[in-house]
N, C-alpha and C. Protein backbone atom coordinates (compact mmCIF):
# COMPACT_ATOMS: atom_id res chain seq x y z
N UNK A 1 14.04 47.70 -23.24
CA UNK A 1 13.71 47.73 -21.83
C UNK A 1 12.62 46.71 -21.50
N UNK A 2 11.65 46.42 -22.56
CA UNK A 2 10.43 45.60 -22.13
C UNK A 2 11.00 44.22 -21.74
N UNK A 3 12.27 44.17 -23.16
CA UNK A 3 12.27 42.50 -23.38
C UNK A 3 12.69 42.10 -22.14
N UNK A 4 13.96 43.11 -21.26
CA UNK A 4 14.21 43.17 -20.05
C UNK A 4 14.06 42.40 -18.92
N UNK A 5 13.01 43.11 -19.00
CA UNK A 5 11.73 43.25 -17.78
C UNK A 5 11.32 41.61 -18.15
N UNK A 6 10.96 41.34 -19.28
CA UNK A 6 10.64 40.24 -19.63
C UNK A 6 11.04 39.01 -19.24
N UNK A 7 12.59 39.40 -19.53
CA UNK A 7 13.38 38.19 -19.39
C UNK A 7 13.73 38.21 -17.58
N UNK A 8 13.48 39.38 -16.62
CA UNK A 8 13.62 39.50 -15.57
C UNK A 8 12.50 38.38 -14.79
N UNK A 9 11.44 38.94 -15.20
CA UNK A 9 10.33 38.33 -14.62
C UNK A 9 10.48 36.54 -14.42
N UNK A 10 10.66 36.39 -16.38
CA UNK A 10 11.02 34.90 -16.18
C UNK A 10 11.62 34.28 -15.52
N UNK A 11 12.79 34.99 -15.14
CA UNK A 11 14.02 34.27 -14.22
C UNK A 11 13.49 34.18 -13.14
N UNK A 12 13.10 35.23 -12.40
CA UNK A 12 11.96 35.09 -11.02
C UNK A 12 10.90 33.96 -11.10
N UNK A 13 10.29 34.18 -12.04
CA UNK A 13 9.60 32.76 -11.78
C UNK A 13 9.75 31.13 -12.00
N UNK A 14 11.16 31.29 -12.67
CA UNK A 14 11.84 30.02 -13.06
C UNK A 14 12.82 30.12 -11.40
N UNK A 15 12.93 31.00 -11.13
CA UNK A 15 13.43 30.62 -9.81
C UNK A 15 12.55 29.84 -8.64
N UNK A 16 11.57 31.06 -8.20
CA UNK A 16 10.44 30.79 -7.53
C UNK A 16 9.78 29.12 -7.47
N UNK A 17 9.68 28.98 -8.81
CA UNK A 17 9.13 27.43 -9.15
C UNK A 17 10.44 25.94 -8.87
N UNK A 18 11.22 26.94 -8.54
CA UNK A 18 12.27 25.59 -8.13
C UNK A 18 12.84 25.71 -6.56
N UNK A 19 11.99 26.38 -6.07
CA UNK A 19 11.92 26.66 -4.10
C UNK A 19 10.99 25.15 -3.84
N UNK A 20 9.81 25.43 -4.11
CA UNK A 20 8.74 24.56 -3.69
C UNK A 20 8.60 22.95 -4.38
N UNK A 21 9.01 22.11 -3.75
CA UNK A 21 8.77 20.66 -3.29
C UNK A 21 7.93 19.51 -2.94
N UNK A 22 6.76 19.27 -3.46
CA UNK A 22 5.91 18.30 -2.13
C UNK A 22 6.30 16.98 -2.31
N UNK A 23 6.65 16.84 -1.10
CA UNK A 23 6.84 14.77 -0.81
C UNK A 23 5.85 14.34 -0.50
N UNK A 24 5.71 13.29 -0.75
CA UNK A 24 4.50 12.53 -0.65
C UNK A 24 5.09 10.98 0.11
N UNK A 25 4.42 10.72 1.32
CA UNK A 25 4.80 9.27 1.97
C UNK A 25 4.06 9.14 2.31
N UNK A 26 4.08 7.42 2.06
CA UNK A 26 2.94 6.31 2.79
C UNK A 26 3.53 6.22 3.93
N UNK A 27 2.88 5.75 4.90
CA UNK A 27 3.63 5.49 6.38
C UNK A 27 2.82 4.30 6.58
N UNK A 28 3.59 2.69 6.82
CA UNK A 28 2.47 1.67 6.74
C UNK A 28 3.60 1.44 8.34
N UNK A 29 1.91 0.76 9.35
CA UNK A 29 2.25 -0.27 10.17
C UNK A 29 0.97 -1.59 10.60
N UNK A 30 1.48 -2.46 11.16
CA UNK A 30 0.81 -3.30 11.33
C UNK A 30 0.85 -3.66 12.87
N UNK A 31 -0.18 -4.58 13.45
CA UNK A 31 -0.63 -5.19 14.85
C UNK A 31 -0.33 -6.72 14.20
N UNK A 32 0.61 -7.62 14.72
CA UNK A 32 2.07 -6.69 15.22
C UNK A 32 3.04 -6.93 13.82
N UNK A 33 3.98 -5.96 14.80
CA UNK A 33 5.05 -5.12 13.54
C UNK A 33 5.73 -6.40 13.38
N UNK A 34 6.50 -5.80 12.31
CA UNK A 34 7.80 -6.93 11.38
C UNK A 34 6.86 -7.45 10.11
N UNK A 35 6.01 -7.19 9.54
CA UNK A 35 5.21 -7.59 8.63
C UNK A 35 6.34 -7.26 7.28
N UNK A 36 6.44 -8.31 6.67
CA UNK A 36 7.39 -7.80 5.30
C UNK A 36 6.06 -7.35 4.41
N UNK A 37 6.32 -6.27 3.77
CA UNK A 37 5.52 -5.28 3.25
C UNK A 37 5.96 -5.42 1.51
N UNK A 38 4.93 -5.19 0.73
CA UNK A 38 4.74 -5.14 -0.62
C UNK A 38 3.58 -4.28 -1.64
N UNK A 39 3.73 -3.46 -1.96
CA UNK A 39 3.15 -2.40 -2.58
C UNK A 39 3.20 -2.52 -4.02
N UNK A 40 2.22 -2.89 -5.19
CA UNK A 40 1.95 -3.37 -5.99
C UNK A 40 2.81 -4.48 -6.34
N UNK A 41 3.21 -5.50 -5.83
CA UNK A 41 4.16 -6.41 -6.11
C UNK A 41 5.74 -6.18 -5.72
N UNK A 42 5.76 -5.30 -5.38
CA UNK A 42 7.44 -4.76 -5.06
C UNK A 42 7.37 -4.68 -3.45
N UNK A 43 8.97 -5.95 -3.18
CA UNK A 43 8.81 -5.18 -1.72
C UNK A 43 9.48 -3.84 -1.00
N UNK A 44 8.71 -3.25 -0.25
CA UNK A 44 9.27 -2.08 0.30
C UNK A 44 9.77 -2.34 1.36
N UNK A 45 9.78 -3.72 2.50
CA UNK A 45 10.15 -3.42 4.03
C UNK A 45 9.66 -4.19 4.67
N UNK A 46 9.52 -3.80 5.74
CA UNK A 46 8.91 -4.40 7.05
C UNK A 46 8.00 -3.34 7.94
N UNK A 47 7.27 -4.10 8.33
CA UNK A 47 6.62 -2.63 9.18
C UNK A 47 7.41 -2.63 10.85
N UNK A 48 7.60 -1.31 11.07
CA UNK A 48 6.67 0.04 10.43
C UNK A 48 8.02 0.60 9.52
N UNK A 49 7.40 0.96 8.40
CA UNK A 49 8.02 2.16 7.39
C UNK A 49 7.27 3.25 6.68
N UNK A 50 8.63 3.74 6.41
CA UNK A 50 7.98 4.79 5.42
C UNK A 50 8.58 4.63 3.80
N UNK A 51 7.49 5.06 3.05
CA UNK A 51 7.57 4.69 1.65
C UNK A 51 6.99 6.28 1.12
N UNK A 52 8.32 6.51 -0.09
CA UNK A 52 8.27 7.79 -1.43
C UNK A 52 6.97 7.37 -2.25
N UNK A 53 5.96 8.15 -2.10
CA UNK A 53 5.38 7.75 -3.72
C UNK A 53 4.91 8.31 -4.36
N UNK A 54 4.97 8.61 -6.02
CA UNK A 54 4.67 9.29 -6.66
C UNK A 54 3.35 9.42 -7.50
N UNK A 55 2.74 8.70 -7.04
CA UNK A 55 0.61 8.73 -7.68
C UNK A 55 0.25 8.45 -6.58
N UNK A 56 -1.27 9.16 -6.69
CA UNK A 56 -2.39 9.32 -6.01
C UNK A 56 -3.10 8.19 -6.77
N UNK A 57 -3.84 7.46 -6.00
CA UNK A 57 -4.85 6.23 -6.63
C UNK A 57 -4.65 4.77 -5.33
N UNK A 58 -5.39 3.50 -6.45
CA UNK A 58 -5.53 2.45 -5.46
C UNK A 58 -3.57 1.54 -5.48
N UNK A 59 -3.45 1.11 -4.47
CA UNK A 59 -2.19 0.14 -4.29
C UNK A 59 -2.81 -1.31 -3.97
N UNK A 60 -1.96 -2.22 -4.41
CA UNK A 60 -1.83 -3.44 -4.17
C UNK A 60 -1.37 -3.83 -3.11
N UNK A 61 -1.72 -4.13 -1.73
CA UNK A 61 -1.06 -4.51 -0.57
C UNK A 61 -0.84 -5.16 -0.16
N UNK A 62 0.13 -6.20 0.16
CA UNK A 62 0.49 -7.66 0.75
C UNK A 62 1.34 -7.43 1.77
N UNK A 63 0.76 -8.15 2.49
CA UNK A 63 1.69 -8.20 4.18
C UNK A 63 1.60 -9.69 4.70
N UNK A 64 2.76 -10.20 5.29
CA UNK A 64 3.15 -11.68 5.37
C UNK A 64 4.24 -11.13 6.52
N UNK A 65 3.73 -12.27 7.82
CA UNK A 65 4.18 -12.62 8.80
C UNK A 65 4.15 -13.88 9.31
N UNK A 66 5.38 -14.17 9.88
CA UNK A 66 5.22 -16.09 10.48
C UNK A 66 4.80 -16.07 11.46
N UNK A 67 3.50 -16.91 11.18
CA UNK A 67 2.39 -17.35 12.35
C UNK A 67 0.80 -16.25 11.83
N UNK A 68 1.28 -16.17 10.61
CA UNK A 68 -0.17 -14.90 10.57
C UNK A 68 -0.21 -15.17 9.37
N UNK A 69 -1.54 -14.80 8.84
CA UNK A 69 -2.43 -15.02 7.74
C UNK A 69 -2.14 -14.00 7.21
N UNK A 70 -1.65 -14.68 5.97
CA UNK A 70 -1.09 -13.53 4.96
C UNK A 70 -2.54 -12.49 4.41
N UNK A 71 -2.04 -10.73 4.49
CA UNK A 71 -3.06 -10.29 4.01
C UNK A 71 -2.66 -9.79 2.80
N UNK A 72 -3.78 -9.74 1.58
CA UNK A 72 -3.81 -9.61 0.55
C UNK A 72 -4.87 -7.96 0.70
N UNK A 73 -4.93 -6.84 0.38
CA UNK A 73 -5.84 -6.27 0.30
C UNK A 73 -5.40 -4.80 -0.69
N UNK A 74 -6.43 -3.86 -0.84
CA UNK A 74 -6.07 -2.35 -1.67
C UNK A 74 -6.16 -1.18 -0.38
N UNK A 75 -5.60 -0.25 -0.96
CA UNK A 75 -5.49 0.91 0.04
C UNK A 75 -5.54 2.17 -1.20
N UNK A 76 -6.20 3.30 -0.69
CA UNK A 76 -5.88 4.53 -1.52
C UNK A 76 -5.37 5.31 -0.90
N UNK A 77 -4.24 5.57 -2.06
CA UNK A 77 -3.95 6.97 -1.39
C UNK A 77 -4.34 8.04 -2.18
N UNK A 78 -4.65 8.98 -0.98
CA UNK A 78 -6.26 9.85 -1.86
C UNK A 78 -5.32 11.29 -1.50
N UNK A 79 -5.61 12.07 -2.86
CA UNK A 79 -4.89 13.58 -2.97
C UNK A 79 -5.86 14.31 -2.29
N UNK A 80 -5.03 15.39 -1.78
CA UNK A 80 -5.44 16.91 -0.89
C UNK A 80 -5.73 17.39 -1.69
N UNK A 81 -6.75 18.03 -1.82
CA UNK A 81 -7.74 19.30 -2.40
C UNK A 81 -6.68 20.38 -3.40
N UNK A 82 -5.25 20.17 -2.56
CA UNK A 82 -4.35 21.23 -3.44
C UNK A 82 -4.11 20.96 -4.37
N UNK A 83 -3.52 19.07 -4.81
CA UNK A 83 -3.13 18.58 -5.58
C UNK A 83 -3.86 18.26 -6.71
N UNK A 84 -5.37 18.50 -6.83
CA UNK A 84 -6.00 18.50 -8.09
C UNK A 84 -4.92 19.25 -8.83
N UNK A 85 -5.65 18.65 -10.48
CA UNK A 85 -5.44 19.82 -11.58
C UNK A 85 -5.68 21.12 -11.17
N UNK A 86 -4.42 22.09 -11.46
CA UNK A 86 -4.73 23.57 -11.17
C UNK A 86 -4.41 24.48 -10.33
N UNK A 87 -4.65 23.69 -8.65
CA UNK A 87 -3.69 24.49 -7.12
C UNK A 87 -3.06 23.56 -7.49
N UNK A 88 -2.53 22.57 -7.93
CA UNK A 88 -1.30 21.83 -8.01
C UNK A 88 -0.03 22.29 -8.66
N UNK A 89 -0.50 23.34 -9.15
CA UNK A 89 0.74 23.79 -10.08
C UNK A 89 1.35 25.16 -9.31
N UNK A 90 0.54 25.55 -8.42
CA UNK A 90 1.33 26.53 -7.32
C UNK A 90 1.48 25.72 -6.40
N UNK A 91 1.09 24.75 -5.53
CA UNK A 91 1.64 24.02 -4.86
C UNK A 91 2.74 23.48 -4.54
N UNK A 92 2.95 23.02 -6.02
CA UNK A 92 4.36 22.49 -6.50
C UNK A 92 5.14 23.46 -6.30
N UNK A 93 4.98 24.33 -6.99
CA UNK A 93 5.72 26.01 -7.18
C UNK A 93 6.30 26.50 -5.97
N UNK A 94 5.31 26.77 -4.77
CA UNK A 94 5.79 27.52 -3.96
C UNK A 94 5.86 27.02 -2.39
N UNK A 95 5.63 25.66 -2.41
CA UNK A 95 5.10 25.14 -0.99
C UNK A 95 6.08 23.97 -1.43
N UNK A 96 7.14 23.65 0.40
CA UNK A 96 7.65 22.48 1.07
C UNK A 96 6.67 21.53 1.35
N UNK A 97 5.40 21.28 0.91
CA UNK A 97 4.60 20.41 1.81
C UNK A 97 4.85 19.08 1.43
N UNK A 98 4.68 18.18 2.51
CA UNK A 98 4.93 16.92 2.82
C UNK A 98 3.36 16.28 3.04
N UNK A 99 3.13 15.28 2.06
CA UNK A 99 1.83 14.62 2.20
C UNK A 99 1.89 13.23 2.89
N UNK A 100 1.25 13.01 3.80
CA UNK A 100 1.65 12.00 4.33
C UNK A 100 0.26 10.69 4.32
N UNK A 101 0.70 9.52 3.71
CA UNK A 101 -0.46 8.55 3.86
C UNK A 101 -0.44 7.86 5.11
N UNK A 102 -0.87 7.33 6.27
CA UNK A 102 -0.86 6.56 7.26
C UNK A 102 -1.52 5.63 6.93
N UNK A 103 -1.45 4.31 7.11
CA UNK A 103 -1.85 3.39 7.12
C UNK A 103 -1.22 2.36 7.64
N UNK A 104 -2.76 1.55 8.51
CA UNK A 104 -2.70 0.51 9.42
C UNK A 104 -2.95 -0.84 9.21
N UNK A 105 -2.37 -2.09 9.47
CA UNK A 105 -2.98 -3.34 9.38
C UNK A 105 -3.24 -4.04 10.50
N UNK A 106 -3.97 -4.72 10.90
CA UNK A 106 -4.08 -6.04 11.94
C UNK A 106 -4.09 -7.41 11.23
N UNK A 107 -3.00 -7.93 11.45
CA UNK A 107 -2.98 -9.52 10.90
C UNK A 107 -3.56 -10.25 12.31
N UNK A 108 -3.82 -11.26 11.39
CA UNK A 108 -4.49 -12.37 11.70
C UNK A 108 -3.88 -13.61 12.19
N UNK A 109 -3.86 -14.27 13.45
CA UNK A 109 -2.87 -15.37 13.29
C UNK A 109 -3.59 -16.66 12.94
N UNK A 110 -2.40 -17.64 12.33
CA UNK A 110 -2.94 -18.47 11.52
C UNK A 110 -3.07 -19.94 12.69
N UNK A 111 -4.16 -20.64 12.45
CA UNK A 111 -4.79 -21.69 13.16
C UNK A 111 -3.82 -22.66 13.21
N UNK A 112 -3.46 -23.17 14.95
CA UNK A 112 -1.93 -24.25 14.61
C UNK A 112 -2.49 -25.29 14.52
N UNK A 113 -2.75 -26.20 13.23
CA UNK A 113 -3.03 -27.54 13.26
C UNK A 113 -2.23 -28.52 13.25
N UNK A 114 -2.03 -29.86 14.29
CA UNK A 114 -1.37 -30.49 14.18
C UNK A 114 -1.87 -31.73 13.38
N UNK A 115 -0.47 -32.48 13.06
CA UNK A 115 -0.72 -33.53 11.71
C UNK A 115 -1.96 -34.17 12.41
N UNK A 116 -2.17 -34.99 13.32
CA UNK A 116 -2.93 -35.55 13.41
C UNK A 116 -4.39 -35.37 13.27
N UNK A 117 -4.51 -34.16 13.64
CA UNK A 117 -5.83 -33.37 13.15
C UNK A 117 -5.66 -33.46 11.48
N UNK A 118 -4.83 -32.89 10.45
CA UNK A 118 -4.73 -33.04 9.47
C UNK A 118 -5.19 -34.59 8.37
N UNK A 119 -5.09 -35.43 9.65
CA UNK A 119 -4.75 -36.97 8.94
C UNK A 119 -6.24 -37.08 9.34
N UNK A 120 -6.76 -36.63 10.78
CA UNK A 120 -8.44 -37.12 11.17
C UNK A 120 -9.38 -36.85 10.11
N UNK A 121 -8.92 -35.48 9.37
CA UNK A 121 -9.58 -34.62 8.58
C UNK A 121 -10.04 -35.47 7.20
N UNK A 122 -8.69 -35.53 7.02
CA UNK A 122 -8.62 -36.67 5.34
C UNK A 122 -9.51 -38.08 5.39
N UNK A 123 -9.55 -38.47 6.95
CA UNK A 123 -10.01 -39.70 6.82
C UNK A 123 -11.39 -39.21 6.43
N UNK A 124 -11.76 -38.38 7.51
CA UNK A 124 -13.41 -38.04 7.55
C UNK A 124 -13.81 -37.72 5.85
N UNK A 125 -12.88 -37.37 5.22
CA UNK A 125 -13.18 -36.60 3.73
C UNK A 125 -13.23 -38.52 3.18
N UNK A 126 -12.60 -38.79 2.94
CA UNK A 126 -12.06 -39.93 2.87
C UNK A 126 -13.70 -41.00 2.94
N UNK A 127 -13.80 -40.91 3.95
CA UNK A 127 -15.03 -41.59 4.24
C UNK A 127 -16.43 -41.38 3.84
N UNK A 128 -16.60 -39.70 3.60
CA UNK A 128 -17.79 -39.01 2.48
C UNK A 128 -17.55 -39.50 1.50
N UNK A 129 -16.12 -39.12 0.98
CA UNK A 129 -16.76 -39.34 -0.26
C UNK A 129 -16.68 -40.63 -1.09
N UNK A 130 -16.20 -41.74 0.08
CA UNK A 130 -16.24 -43.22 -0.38
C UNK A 130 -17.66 -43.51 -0.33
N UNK A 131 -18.45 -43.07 0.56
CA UNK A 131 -20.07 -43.29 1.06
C UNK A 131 -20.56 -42.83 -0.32
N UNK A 132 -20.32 -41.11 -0.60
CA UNK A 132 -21.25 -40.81 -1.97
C UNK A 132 -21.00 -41.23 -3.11
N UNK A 133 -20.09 -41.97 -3.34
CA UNK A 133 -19.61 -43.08 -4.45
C UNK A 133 -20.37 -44.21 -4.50
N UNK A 134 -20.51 -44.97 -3.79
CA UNK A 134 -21.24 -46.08 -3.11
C UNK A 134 -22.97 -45.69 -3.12
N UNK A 135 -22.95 -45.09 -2.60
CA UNK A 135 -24.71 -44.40 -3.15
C UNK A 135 -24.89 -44.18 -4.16
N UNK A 136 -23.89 -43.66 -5.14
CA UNK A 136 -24.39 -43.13 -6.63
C UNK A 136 -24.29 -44.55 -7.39
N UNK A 137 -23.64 -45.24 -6.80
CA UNK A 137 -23.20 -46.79 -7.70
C UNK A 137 -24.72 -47.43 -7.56
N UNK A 138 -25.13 -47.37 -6.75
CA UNK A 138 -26.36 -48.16 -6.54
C UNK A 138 -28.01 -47.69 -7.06
């Protein structure tokens, strides 16, 4: 009768523990949208999306748009109090919860230089550093 009971219980809680679910999504957008999106080197999209992910910690973030300064930067995504070691293991167990990261970017647009500005530039460089040549020669 014990082993029973035993083997009853287990099944209940081998059941129980396969109800509960948590998803976890990043939700990235940017000012303005269409940003092709990349999360430790892999691309995920364009903004705005949503992205599965499975660790808590820092990401690698790259976002690239034409006419905007590509951004290079980190983001965390930081665990809920449940998901430590410990409420994480009833969490898992018995709770649908859905964790959600939000995150925002503002790109930058990039400065339109035309050639000729480009060519004024070189000369002026051009002309330093023919001068500090000429000074050091002497």
């Amino acid at each position: 009768m014990m082993k029973q009971a035993r083997n009853l219980l287990l099944l209940v809680a081998v059941a129980v523990m396969t109800l509960g679910c948590v998803q976890r999504t990043i939700k990235i957008d940017s000012t303005p949208q269409g940003a092709l999106v990349h999360l430790n080197d892999e691309e995920v999209g364009r903004t705005p999306l949503s992205v599965p992910f499975k660790f808590y910690g820092v990401y690698d973030v790259r976002l690239e748009l034409d006419g905007y300064k590509p951004l290079w930067t980190k983001e965390e995504a930081k665990a809920p109090w449940w998901e430590v070691p410990g409420p994480d293991l009833i969490a898992e167990a018995v709770s649908d919860a859905h964790v959600i990261q939000d995150w925002h970017f503002d790109l930058e647009p990039k400065l339109a230089v035309s050639d000729a500005e480009v060519v004024k530039r070189a000369d002026e460089l051009k002309t330093q550093l023919t001068g500090q040549t000429a000074e050091t020669t002497n």
